[in-house]
Protein backbone atom coordinates (compact mmCIF):
# COMPACT_ATOMS: atom_id res chain seq x y z
CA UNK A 1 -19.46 -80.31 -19.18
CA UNK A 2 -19.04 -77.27 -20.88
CA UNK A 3 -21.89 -74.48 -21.46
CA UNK A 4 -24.30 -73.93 -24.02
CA UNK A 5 -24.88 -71.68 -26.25
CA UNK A 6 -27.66 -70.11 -24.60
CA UNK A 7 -26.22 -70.62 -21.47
CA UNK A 8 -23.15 -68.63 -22.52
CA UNK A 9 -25.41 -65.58 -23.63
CA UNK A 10 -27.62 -65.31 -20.82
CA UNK A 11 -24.63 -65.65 -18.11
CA UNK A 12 -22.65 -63.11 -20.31
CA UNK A 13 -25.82 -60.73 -20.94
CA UNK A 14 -26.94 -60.80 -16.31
CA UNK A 15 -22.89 -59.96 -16.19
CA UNK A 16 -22.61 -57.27 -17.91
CA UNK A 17 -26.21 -55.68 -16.48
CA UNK A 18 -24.64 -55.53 -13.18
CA UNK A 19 -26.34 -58.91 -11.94
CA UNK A 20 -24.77 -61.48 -9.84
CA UNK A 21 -21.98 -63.62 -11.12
CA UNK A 22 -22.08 -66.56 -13.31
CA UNK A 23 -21.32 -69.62 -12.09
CA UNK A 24 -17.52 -70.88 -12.00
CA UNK A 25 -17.29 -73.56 -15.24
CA UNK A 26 -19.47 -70.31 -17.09
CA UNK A 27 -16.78 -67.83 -16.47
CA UNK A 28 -14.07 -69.38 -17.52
CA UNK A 29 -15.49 -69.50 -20.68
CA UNK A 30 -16.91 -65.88 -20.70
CA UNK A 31 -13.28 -64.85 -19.59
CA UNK A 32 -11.70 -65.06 -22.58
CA UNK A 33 -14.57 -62.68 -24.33
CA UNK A 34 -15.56 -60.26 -21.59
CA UNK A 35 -11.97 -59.17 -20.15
CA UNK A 36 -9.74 -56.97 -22.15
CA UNK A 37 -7.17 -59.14 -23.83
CA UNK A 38 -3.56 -57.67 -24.31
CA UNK A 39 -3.71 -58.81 -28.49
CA UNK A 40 -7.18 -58.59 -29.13
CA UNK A 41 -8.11 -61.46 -32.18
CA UNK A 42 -10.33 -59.77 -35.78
CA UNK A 43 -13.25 -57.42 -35.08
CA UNK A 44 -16.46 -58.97 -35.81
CA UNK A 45 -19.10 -56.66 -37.98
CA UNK A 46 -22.89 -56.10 -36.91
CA UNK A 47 -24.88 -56.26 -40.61
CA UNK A 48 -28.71 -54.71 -39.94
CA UNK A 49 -31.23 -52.67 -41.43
CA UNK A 50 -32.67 -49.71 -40.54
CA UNK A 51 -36.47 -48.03 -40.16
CA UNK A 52 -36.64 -48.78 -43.87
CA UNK A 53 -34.28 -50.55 -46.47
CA UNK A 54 -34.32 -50.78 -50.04
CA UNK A 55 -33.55 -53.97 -52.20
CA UNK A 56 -30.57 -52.38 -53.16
CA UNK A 57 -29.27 -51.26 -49.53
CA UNK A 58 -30.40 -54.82 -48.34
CA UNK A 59 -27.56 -56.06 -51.18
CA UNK A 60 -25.03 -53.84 -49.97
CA UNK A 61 -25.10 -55.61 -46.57
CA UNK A 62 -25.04 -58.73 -48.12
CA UNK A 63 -22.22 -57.96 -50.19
CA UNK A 64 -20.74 -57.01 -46.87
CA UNK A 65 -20.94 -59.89 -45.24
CA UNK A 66 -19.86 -61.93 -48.31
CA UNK A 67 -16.38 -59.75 -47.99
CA UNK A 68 -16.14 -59.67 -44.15
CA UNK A 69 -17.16 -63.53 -43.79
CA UNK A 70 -16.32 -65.49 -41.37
CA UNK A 71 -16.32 -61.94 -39.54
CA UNK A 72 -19.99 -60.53 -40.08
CA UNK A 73 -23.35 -61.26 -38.98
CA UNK A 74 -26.82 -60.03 -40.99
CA UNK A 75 -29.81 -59.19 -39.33
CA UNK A 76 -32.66 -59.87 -41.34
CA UNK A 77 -35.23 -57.66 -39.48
CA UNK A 78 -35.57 -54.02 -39.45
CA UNK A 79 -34.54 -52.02 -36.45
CA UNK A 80 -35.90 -48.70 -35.44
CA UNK A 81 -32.54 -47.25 -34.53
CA UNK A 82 -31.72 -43.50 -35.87
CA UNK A 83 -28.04 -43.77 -35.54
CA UNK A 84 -27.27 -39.69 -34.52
CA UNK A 85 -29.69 -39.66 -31.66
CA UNK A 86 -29.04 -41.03 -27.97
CA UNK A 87 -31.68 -43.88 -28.23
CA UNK A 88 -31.02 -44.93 -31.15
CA UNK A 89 -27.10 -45.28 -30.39
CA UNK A 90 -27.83 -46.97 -27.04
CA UNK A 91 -29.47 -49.54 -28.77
CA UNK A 92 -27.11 -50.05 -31.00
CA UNK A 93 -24.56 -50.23 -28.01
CA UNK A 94 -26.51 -53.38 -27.09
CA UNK A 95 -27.33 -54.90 -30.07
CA UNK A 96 -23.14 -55.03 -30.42
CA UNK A 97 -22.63 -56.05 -26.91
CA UNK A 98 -25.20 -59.05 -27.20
CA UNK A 99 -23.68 -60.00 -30.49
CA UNK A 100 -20.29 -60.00 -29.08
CA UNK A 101 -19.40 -57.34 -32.62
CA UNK A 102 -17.36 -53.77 -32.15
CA UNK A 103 -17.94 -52.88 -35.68
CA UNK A 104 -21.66 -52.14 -37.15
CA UNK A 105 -23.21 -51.08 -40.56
CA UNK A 106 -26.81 -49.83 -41.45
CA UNK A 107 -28.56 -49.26 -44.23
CA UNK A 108 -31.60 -47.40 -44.60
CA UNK A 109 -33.46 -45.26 -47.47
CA UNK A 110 -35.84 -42.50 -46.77
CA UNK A 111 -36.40 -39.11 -48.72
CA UNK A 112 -34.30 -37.41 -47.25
CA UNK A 113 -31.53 -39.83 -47.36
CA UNK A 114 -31.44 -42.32 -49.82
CA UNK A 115 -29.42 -45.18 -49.92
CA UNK A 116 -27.88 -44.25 -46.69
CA UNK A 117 -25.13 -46.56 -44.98
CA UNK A 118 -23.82 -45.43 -41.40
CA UNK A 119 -20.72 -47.46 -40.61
CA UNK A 120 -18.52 -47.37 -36.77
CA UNK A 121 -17.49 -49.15 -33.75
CA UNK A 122 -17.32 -49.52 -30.04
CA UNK A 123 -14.85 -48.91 -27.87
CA UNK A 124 -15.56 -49.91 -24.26
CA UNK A 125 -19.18 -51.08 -25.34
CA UNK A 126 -19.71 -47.27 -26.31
CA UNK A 127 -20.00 -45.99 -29.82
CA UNK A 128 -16.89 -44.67 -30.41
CA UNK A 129 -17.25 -43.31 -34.25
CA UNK A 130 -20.09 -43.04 -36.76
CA UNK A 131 -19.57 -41.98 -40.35
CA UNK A 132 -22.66 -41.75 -42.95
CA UNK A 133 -21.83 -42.74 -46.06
CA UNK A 134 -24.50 -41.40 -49.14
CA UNK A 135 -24.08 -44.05 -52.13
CA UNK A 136 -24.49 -42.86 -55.48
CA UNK A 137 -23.69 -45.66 -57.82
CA UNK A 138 -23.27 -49.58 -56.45
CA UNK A 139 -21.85 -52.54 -58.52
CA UNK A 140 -22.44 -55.78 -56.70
CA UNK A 141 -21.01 -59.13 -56.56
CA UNK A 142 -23.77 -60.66 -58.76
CA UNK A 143 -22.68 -57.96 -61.74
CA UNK A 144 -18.98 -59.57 -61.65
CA UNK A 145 -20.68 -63.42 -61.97
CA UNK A 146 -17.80 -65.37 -63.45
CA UNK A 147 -15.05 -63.26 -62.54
CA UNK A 148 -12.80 -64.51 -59.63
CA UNK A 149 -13.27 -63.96 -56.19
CA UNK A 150 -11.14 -63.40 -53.14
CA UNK A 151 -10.84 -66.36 -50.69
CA UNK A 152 -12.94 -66.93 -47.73
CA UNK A 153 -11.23 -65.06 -44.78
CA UNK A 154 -7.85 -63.44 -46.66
CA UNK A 155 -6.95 -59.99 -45.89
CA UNK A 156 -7.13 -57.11 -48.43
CA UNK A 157 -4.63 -54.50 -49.63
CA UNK A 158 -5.78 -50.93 -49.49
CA UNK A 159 -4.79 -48.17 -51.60
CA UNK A 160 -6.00 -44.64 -50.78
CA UNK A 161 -5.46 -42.33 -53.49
CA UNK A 162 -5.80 -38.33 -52.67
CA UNK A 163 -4.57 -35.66 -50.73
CA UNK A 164 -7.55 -35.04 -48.85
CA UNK A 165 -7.08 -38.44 -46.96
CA UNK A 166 -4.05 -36.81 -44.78
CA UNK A 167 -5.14 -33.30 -45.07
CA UNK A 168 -8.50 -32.96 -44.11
CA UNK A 169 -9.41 -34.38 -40.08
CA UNK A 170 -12.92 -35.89 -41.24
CA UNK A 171 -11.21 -38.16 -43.84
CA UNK A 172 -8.14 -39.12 -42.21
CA UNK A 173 -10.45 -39.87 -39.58
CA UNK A 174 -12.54 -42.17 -41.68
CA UNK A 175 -9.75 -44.35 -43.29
CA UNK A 176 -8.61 -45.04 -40.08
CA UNK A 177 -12.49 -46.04 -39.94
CA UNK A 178 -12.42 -48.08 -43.36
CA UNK A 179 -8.82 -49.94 -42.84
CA UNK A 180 -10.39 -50.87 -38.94
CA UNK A 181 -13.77 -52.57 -41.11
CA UNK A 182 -11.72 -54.28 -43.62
CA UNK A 183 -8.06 -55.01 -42.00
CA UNK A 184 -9.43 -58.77 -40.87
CA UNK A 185 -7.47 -60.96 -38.58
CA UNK A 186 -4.63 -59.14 -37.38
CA UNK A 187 -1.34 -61.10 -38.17
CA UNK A 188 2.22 -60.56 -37.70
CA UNK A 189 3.18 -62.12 -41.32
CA UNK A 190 1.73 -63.07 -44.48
CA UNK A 191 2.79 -65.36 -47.41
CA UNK A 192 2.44 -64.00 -50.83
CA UNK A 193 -0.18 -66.62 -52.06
CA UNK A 194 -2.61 -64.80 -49.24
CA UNK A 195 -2.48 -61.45 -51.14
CA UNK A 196 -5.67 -62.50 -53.33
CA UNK A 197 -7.37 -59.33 -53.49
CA UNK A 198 -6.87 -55.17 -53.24
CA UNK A 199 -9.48 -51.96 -52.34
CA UNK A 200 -8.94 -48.75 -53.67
CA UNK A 201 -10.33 -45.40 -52.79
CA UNK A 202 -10.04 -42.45 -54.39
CA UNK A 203 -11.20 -38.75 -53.77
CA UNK A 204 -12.50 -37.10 -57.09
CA UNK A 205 -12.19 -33.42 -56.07
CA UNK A 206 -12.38 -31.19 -59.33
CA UNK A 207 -9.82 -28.36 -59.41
CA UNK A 208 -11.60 -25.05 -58.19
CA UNK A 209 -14.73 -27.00 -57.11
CA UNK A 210 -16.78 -25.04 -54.16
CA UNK A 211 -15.56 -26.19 -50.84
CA UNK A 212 -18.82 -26.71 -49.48
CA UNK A 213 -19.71 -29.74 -51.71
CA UNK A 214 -18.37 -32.65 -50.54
CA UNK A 215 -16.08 -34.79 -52.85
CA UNK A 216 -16.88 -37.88 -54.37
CA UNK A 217 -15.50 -41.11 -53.17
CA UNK A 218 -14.84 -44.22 -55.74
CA UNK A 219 -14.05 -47.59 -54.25
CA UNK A 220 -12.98 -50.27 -56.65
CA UNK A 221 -12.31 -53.94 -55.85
CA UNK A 222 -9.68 -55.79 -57.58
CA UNK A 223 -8.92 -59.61 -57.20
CA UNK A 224 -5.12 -59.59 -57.95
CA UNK A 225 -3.41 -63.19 -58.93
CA UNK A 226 0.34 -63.34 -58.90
CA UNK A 227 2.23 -64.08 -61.81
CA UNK A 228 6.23 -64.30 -63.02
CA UNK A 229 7.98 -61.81 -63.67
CA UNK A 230 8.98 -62.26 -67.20
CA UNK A 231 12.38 -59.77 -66.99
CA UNK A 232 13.37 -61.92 -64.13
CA UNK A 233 13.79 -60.95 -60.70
CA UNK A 234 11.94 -62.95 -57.36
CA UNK A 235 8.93 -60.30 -56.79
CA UNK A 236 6.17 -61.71 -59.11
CA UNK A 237 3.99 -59.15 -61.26
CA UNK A 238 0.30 -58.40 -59.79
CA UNK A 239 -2.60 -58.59 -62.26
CA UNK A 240 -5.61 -57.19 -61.62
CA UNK A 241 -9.55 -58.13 -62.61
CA UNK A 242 -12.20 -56.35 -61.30
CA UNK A 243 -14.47 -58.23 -58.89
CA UNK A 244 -16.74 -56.50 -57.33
CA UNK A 245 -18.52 -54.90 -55.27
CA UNK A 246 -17.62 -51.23 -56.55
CA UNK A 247 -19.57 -48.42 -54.96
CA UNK A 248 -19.33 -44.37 -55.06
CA UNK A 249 -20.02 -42.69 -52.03
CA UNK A 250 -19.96 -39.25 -50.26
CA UNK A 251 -19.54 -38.61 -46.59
CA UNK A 252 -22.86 -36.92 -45.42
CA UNK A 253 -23.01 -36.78 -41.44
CA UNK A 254 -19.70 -37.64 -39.10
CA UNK A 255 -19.79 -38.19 -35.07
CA UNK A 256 -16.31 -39.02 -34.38
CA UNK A 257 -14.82 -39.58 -30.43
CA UNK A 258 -13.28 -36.52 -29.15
CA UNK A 259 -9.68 -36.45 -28.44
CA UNK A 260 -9.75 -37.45 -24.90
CA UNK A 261 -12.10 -40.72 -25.79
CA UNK A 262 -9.71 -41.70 -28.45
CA UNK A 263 -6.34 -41.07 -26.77
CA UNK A 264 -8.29 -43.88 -24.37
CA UNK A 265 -8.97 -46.11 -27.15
CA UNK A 266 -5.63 -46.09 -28.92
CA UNK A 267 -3.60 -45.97 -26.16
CA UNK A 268 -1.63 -49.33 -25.52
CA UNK A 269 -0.70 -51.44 -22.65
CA UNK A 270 3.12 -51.44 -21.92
CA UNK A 271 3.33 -55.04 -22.19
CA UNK A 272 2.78 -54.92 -25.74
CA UNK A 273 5.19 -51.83 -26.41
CA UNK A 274 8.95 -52.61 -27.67
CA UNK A 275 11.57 -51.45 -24.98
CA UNK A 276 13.93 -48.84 -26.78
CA UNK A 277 17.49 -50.21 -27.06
CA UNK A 278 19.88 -48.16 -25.86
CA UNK A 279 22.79 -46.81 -27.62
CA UNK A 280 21.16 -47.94 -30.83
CA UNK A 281 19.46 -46.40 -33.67
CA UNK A 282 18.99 -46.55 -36.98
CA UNK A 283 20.44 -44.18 -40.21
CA UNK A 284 18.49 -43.29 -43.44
CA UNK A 285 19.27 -46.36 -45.19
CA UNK A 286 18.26 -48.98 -43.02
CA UNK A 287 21.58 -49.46 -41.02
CA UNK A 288 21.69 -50.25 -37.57
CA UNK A 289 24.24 -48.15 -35.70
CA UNK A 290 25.66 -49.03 -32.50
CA UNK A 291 27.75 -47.01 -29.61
CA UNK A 292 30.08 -48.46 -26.94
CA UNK A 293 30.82 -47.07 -24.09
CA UNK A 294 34.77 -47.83 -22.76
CA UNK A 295 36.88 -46.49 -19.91
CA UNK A 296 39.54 -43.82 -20.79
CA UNK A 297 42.81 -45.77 -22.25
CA UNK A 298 46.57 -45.07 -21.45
CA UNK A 299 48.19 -45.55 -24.65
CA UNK A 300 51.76 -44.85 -22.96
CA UNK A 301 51.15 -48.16 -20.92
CA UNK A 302 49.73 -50.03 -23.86
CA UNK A 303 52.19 -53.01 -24.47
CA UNK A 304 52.23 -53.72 -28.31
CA UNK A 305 54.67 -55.20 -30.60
CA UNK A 306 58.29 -53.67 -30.99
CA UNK A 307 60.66 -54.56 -33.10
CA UNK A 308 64.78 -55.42 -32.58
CA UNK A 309 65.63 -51.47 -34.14
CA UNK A 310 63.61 -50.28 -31.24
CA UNK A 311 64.64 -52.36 -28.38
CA UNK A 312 68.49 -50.58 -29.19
CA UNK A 313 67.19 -47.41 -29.74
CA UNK A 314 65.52 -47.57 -26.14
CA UNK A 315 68.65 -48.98 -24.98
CA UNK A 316 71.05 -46.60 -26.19
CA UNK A 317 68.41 -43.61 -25.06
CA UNK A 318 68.59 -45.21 -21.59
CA UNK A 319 72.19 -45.08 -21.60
CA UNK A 320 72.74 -41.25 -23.07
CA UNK A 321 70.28 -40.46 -19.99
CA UNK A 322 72.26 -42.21 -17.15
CA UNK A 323 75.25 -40.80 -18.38
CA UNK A 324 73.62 -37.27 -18.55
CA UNK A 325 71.86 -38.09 -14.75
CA UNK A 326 75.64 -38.92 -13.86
CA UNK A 327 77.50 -35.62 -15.43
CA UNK A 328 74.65 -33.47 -13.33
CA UNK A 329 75.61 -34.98 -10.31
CA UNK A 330 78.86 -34.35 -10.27
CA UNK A 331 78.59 -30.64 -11.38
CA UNK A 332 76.65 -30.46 -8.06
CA UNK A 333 79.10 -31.85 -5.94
CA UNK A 334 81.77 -29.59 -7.27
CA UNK A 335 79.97 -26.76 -6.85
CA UNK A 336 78.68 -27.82 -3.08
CA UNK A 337 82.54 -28.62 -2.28
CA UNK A 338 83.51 -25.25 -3.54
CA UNK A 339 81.28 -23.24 -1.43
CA UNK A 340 82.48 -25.33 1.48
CA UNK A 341 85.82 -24.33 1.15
CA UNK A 342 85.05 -20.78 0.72
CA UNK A 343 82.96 -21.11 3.85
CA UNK A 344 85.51 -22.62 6.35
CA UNK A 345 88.72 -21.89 4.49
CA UNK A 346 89.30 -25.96 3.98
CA UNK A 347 88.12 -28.68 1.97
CA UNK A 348 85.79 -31.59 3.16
CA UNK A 349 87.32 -34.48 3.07
């Protein structure tokens, strides 16, 4: 009989305090969630509110889970976390380890901060990266009512438009951030019919703008339907109707893992890395070039075709040289009988 529910939690929870192991039929069903796992299956998203949330802040996280669903799970209550400080991260480190989630979003509103939305994840049950996000203007699902919608579970395209996503460390750091939130279940292909919908965000910086204000950030959501191409041709044309939500945001406060932490987190088992081939690679347009490796030949002993000319010309070569071989020895032996005579005034016999 298998475990319940609450079973499940509590066994998982007195494991990972340190406490004495759960019983045999409960760990095999706590293995396949506790241990590391070679291809790890979609990242579940933590949804809660902070030490105060507006209406408005409460809809982003609903609009959150509506676009990470099945994925996401919304706390209704709100949480006296503070994200930045040491208690407030530890219990946020639990609150994702008890809710089996790695990523985690909350939204709070305060004077100082309004509309506030801190975004990260876990690595290792730590917090691993925290970026807070300062939202400015926020179109939600209920303002696109009518409009089409992406399908329950199907993976988004992202565009990032900008140069400051691959020049500047804070926000190359935070798509990596943003792709890891929205990517979904990790697959090795995809049909065309599941492309159903496509993010986009772009970094308005104004030419000669002061370096010290921080640019804005515009994310658009697009559901995109697949059509024909009318001039022919198998790659159908994308068309594109906004659906919502739409927000723009600026990045207030980062805490991002230091280098050693993330070298940790990105590194990769060796199982799951592709052995080099040897004496293969690959040129600039796509080709695959391959070298071979063969022991020295001797063309001179190399039998091949010849043809009836060449058999007499080998022939007749063979015979010039044995007549030339013969000629040579008999010079020598006139010379060597000569010197014998000379020698002991008679000729050998």
């Amino acid at each position: 009989m298998a475990p319940t529910e609450q079973q499940r939690k509590q066994a998982k929870l007195k494991q990972l305090s340190g406490g004495k192991a759960p019983k045999a039929r409960v760990a095999r069903y706590l293995k396949k969630h506790v241990e590391a796992q070679l291809v790890e299956g979609a990242k579940s998203a933590l949804l809660l509110k902070g030490i105060r949330c507006s209406d408005s802040m409460s809809t982003v996280l609903k609009d959150l889970r509506a676009i990470k669903a099945p994925y996401a799970k919304l706390l209704s209550k709100n949480n006296v976390i503070v994200p930045f400080e040491d208690e407030g991260q530890q219990s946020l480190e639990f609150l994702s380890t008890k809710n089996d989630c790695s990523l985690f979003a909350l939204a709070s509103h305060n004077k100082k901060r309004p509309n506030n939305l801190c975004i990260g994840r876990t690595f290792d049950r730590k917090i691993l990266d925290i970026a807070e996000l300062g939202i400015m203007r926020y179109k939600s699902l209920a303002d696109y009512a009518g409009n089409p919608k992406k399908r329950l579970g199907s993976k988004p395209m992202m565009l990032f438009v900008g140069d400051k996503w691959h020049l500047d460390a804070d926000y190359k750091r935070l798509q990596n951030l943003l792709i890891d939130f929205h990517r979904g279940d990790p697959v090795e292909k995809i049909v065309l019919s599941g492309l159903d919908h496509v993010i986009v965000f772009t970094i308005a910086s104004e030419p000669g703008a002061d370096e010290s204000v921080k640019p804005l950030i515009h994310q658009r959501t697009y559901y995109c339907k697949l059509k024909k191409n009318p001039n022919g041709g198998k790659a159908p044309l994308p068309h594109l109707t906004p659906s919502g939500p739409d927000m723009d945001f600026v990045l207030r406060r980062t805490e991002f893992a230091t280098p050693d932490v993330w070298k940790l987190a990105t590194k990769q088992p060796s199982v799951n890395k592709a052995k080099k081939k040897k004496n293969q690679s690959t040129n600039i347009f796509g080709e695959t070039i391959g070298r071979l490796h063969l022991e020295k030949q001797d063309i001179e002993k190399m039998g091949g075709r010849k043809s009836k000319a060449l058999r007499k010309a080998e022939a007749i070569e063979r015979e010039e040289e044995k007549v030339a071989i013969d000629d040579e020895l008999g010079r020598e032996k006139e010379e060597m009988a000569a010197e014998f005579q000379q020698t002991y005034g008679f000729r050998e016999e």
